[in-house]
C-alpha atoms as a PDB file:
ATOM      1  CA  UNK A   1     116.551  76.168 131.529  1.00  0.00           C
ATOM      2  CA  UNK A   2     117.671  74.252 128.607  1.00  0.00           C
ATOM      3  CA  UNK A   3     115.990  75.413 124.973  1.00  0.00           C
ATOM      4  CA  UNK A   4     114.547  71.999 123.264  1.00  0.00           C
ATOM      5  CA  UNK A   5     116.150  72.516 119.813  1.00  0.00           C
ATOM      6  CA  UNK A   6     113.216  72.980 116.732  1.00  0.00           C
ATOM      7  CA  UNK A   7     112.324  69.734 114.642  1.00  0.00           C
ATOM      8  CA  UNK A   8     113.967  70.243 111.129  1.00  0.00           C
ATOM      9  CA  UNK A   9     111.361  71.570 108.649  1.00  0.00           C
ATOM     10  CA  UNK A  10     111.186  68.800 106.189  1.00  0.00           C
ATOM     11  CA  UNK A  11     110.887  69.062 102.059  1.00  0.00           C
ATOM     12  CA  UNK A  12     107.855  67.397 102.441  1.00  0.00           C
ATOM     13  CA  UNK A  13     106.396  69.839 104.398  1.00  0.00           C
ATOM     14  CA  UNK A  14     106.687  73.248 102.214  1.00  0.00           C
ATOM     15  CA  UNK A  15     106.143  70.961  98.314  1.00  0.00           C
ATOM     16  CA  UNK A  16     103.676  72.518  96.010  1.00  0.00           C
ATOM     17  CA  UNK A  17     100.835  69.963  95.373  1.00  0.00           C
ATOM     18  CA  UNK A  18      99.316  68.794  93.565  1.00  0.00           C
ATOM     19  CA  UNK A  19     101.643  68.822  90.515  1.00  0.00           C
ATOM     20  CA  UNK A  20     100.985  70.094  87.986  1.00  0.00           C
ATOM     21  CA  UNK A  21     101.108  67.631  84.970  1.00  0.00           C
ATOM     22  CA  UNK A  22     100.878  68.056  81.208  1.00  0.00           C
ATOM     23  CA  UNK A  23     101.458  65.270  78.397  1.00  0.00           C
ATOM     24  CA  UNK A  24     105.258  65.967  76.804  1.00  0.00           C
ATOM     25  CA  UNK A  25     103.611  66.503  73.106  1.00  0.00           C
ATOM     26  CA  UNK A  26     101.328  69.661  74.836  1.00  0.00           C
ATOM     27  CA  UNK A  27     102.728  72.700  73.143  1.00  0.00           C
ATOM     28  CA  UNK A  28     105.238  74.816  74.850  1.00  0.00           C
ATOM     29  CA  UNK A  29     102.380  77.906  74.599  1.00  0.00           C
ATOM     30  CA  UNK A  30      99.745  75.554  76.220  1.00  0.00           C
ATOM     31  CA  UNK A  31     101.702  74.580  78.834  1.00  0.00           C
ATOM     32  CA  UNK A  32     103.088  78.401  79.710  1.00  0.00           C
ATOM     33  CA  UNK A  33      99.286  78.784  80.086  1.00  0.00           C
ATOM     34  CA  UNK A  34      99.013  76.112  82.438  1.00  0.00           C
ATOM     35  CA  UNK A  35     102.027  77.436  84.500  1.00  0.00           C
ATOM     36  CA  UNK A  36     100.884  81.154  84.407  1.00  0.00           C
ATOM     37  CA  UNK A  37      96.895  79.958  85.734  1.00  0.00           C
ATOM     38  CA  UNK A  38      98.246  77.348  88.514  1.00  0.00           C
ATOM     39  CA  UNK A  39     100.831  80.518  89.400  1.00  0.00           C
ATOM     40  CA  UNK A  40     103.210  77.724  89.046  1.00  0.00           C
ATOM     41  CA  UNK A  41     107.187  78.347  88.076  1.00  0.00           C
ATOM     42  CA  UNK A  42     107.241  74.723  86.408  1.00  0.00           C
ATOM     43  CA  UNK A  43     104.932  72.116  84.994  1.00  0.00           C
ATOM     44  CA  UNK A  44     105.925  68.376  85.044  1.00  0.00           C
ATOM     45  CA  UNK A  45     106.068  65.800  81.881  1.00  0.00           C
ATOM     46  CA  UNK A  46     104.025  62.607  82.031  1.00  0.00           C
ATOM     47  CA  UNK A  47     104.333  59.537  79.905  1.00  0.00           C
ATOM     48  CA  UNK A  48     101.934  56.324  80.715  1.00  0.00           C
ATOM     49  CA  UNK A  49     102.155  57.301  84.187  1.00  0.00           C
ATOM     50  CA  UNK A  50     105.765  58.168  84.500  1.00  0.00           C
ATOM     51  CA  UNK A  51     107.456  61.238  84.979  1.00  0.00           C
ATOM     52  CA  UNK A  52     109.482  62.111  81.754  1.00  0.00           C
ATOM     53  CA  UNK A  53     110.835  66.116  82.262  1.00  0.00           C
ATOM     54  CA  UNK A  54     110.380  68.975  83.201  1.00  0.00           C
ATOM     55  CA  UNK A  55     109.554  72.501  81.803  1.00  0.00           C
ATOM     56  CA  UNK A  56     110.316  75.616  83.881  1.00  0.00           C
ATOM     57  CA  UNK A  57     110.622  79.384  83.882  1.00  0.00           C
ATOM     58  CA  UNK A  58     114.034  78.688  83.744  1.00  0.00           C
ATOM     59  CA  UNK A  59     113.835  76.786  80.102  1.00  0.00           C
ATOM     60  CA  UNK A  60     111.333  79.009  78.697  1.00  0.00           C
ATOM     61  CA  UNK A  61     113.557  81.869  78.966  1.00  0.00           C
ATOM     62  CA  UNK A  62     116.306  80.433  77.121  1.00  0.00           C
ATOM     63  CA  UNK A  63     113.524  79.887  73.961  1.00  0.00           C
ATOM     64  CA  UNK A  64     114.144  81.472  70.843  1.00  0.00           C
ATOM     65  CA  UNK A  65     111.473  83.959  70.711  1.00  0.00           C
ATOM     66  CA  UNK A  66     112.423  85.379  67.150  1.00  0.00           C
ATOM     67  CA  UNK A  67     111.165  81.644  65.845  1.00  0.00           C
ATOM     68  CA  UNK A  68     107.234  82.135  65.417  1.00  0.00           C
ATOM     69  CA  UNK A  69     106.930  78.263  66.034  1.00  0.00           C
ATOM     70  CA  UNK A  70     108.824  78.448  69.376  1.00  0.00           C
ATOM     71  CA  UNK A  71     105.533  78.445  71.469  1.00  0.00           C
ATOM     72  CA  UNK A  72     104.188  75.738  69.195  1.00  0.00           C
ATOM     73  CA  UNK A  73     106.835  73.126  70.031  1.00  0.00           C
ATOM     74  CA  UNK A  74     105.725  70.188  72.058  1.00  0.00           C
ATOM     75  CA  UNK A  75     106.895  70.561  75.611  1.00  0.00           C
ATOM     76  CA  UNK A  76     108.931  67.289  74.816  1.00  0.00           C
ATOM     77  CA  UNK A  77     111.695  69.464  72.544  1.00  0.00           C
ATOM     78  CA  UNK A  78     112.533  71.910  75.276  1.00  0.00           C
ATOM     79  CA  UNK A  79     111.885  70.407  78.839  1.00  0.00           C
ATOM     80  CA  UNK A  80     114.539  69.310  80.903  1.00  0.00           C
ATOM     81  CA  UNK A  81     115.409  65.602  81.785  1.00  0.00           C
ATOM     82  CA  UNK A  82     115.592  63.570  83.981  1.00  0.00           C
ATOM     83  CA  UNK A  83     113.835  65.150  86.515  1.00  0.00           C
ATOM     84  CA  UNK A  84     115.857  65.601  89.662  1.00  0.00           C
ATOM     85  CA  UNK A  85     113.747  64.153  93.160  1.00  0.00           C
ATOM     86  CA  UNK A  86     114.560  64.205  96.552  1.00  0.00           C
ATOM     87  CA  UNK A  87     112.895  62.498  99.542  1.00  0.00           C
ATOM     88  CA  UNK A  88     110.111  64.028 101.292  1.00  0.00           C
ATOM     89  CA  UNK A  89     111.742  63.305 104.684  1.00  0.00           C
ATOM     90  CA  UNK A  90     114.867  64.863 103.476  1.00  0.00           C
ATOM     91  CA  UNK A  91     115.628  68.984 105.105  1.00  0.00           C
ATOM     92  CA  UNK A  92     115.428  71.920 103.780  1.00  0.00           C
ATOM     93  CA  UNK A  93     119.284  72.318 104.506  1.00  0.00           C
ATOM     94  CA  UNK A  94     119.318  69.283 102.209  1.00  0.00           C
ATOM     95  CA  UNK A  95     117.811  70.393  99.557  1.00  0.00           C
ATOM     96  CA  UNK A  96     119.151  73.581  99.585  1.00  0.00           C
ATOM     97  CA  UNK A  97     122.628  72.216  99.589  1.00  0.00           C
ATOM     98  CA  UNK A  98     121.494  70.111  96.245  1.00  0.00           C
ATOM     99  CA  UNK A  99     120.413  73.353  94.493  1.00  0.00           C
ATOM    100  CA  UNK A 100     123.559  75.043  95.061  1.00  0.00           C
ATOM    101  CA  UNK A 101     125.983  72.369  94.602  1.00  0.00           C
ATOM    102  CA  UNK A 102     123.750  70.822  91.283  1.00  0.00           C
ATOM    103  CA  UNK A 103     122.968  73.934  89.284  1.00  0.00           C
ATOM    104  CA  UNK A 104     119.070  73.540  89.029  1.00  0.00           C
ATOM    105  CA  UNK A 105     115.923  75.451  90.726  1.00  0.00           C
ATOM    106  CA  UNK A 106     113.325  72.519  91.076  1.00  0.00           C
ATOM    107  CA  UNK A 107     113.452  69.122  92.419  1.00  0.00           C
ATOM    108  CA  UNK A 108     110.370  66.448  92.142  1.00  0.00           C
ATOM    109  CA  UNK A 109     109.529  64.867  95.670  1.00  0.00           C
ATOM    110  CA  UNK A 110     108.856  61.789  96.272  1.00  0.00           C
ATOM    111  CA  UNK A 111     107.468  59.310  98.962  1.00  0.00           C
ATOM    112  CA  UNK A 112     109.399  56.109 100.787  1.00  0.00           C
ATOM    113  CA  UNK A 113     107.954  54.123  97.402  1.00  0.00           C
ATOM    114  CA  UNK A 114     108.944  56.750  94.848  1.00  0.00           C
ATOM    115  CA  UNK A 115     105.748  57.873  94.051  1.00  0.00           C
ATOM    116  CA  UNK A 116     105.933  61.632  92.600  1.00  0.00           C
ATOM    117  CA  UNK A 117     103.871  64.202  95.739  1.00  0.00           C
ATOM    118  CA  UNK A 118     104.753  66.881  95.276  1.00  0.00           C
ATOM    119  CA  UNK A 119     107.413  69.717  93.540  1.00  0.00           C
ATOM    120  CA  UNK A 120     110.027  72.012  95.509  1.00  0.00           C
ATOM    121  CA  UNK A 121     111.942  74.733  94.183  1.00  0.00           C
ATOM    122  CA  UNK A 122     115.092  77.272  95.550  1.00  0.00           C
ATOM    123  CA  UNK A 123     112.382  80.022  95.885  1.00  0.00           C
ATOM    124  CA  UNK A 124     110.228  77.461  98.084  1.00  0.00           C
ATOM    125  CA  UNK A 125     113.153  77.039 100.440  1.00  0.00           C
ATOM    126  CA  UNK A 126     113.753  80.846 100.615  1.00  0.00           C
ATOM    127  CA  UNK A 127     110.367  81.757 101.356  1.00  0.00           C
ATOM    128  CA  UNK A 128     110.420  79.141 103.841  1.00  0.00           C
ATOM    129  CA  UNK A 129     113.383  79.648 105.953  1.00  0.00           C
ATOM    130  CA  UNK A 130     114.484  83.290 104.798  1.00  0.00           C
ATOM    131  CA  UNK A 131     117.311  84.520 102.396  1.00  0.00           C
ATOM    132  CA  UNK A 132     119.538  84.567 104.914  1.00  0.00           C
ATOM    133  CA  UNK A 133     119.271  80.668 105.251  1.00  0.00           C
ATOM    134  CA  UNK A 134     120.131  80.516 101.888  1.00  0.00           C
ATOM    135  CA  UNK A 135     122.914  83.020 101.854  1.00  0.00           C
ATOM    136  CA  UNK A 136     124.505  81.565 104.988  1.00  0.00           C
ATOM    137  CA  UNK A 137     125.337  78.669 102.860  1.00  0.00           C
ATOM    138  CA  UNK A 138     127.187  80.149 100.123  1.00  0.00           C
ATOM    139  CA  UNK A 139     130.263  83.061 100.759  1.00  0.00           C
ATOM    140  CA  UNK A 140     128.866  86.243 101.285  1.00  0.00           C
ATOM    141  CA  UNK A 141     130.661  87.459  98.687  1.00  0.00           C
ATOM    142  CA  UNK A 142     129.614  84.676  96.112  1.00  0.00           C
ATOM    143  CA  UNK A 143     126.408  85.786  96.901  1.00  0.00           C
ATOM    144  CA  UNK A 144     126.448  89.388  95.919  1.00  0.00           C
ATOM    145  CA  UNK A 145     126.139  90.786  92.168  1.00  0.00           C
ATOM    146  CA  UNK A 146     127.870  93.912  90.639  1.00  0.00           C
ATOM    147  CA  UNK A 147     126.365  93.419  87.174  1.00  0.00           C
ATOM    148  CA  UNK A 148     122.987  94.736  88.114  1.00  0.00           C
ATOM    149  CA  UNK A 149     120.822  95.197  84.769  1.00  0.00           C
ATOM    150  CA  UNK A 150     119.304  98.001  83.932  1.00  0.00           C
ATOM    151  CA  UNK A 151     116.652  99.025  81.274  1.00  0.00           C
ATOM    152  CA  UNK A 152     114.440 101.472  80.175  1.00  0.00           C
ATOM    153  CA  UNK A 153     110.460 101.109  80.501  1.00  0.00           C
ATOM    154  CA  UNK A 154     110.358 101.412  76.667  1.00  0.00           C
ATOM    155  CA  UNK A 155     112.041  98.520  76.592  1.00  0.00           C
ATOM    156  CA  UNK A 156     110.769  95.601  74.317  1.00  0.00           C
ATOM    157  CA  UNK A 157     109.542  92.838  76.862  1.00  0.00           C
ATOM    158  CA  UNK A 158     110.963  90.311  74.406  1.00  0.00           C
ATOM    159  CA  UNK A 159     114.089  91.772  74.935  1.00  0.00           C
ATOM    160  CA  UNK A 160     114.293  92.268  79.000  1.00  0.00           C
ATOM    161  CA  UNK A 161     113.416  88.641  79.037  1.00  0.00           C
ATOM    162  CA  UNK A 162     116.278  87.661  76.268  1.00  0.00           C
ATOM    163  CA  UNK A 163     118.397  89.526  78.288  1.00  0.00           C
ATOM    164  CA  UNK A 164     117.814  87.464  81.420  1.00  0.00           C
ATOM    165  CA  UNK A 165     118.224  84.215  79.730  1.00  0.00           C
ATOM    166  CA  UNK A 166     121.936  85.461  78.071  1.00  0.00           C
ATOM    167  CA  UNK A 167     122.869  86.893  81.870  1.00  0.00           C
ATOM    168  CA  UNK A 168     121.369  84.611  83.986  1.00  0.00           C
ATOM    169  CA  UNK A 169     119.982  86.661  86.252  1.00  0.00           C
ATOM    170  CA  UNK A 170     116.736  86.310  87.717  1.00  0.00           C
ATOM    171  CA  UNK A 171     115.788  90.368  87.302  1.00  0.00           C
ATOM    172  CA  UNK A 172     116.252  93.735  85.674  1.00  0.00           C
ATOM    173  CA  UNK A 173     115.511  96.953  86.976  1.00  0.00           C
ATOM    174  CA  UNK A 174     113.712  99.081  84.538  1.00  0.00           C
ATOM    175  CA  UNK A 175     114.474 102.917  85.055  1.00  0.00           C
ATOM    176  CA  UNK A 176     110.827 104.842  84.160  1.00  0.00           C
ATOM    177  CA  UNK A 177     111.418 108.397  84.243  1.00  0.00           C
ATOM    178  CA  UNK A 178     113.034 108.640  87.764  1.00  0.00           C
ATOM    179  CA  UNK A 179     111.356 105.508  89.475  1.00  0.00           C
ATOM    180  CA  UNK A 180     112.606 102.447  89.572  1.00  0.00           C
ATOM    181  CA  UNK A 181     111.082  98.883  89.595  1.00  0.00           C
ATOM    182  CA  UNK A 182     111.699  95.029  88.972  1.00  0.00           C
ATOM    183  CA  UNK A 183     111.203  92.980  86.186  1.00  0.00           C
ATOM    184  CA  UNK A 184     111.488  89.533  87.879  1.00  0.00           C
ATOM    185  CA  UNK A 185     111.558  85.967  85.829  1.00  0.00           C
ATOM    186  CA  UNK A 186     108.082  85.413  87.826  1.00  0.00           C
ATOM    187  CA  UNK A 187     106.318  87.855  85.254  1.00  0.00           C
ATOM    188  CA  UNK A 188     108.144  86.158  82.485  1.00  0.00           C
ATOM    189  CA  UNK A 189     105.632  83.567  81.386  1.00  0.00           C
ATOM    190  CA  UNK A 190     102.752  86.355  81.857  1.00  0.00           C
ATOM    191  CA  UNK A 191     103.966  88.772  79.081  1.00  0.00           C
ATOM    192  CA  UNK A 192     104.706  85.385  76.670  1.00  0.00           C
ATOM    193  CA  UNK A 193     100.870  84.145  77.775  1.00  0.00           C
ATOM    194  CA  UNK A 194      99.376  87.383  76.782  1.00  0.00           C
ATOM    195  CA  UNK A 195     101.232  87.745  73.939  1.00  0.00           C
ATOM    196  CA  UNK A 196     103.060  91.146  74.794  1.00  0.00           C
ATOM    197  CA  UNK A 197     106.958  89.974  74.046  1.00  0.00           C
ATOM    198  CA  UNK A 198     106.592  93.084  71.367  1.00  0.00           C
ATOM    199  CA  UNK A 199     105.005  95.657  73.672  1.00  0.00           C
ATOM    200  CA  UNK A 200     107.322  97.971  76.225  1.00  0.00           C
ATOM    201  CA  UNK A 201     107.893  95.911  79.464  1.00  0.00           C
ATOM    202  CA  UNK A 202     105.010  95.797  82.031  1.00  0.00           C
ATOM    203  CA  UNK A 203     105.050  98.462  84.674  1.00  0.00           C
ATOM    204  CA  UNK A 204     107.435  96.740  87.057  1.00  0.00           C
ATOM    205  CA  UNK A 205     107.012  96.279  90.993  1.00  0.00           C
ATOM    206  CA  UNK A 206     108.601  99.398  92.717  1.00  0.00           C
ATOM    207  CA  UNK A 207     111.775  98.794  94.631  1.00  0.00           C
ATOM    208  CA  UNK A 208     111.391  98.793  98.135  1.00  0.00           C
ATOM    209  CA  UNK A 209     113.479 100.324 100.504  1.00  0.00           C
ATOM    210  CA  UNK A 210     114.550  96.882 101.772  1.00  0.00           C
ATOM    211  CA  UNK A 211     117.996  95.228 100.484  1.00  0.00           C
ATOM    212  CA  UNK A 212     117.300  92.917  97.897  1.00  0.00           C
ATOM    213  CA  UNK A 213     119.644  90.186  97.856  1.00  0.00           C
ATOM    214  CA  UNK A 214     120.231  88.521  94.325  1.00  0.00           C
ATOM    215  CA  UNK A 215     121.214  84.886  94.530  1.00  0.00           C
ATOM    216  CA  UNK A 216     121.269  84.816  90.633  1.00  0.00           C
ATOM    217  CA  UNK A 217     120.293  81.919  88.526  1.00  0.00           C
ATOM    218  CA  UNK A 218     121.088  78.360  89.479  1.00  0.00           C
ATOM    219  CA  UNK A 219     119.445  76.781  86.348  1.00  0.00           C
ATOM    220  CA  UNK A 220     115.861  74.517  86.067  1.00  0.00           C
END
């Protein structure tokens, strides 16, 4: 009996909406806000209807946190631009493909008449299709990191989260007395929203016993 091959999951199909839209003169702080109550890695610039950047995890880590006006800065000063799109009818193969071969986490999607649905980032496609989707499209090799970070639990969370933006890694394991856990860029914008960038680093996630496999950072 022949297998009938599966339909092609489609962008349009796993994009975050709605998006999540601030004006580019909102301050950096109020849109981290935003981001950390939608649960949302990035938050897109409008201008008189049209789409002008974006601001992600990714940019926020690279901030100067030692500048007390750094969260006060309009969105404008530190968002990225243009925004990258890609087709809602286009595959996840597609998109993946962009990601790795264009250096950036997030792409804006858009319909047959270019209006803005929807956002989809690399974690998006992972979640959707599995890391090994991902990995299978990259060298194995390429794909594997020998520069693990390490820190201590009294670590400053300001900087653990320096440290990410310098290495471009996407986490650091944080050694607590014998136990081990994960300080990923997804609690990032938490500790800056709640003000803690001078208190140890949050308790992290325990490491599970499954392999973790570190794709590093591929930029906003």
């Amino acid at each position: 009996m022949t297998e009938i091959a599966a339909e092609p999951i489609l962008v349009g199909h796993i994009a975050q909406a709605p998006i999540l839209e601030c004006a580019p003169d909102l301050g950096v702080g109020g849109a981290v806000a935003r981001m950390c109550e939608a649960r949302r890695g990035s938050i897109v610039a409008v201008r008189d209807g049209c789409c002008v950047g974006i601001l992600t995890v990714d940019d926020v880590i690279r901030l100067n946190f030692d500048d007390a006006h750094v969260l006060t800065q309009p969105v404008a000063a530190v968002m990225s631009s243009p925004v990258k799109t890609i087709r809602q009818d286009a595959t996840l193969r597609e998109a993946a493909m962009r990601f790795r071969q264009e250096g950036f986490r997030h792409l804006l999607v858009t319909d047959a008449a270019d209006n803005r649905i929807g956002i989809v980032s690399q974690t998006d496609v992972i979640n959707s299709q599995g890391v090994e989707f991902f990995v299978h499209l990259r060298d194995v090799r390429s794909a594997m990191r020998d520069d693990l970070l390490v820190m201590p639990a009294s670590a400053r969370a300001g900087d653990v989260i320096r440290l990410l933006g310098e290495c471009k890694q996407d986490a650091v394991v944080v050694a607590d007395d014998g136990r081990h856990g994960v300080f990923t860029t997804t609690d990032v914008l938490a500790v800056i929203n709640d003000g803690a960038l001078d208190r140890p680093v949050p308790c992290p996630r325990p490491v599970g016993r499954k392999r973790h496999a570190s794709l590093g950072r591929q930029g906003a």
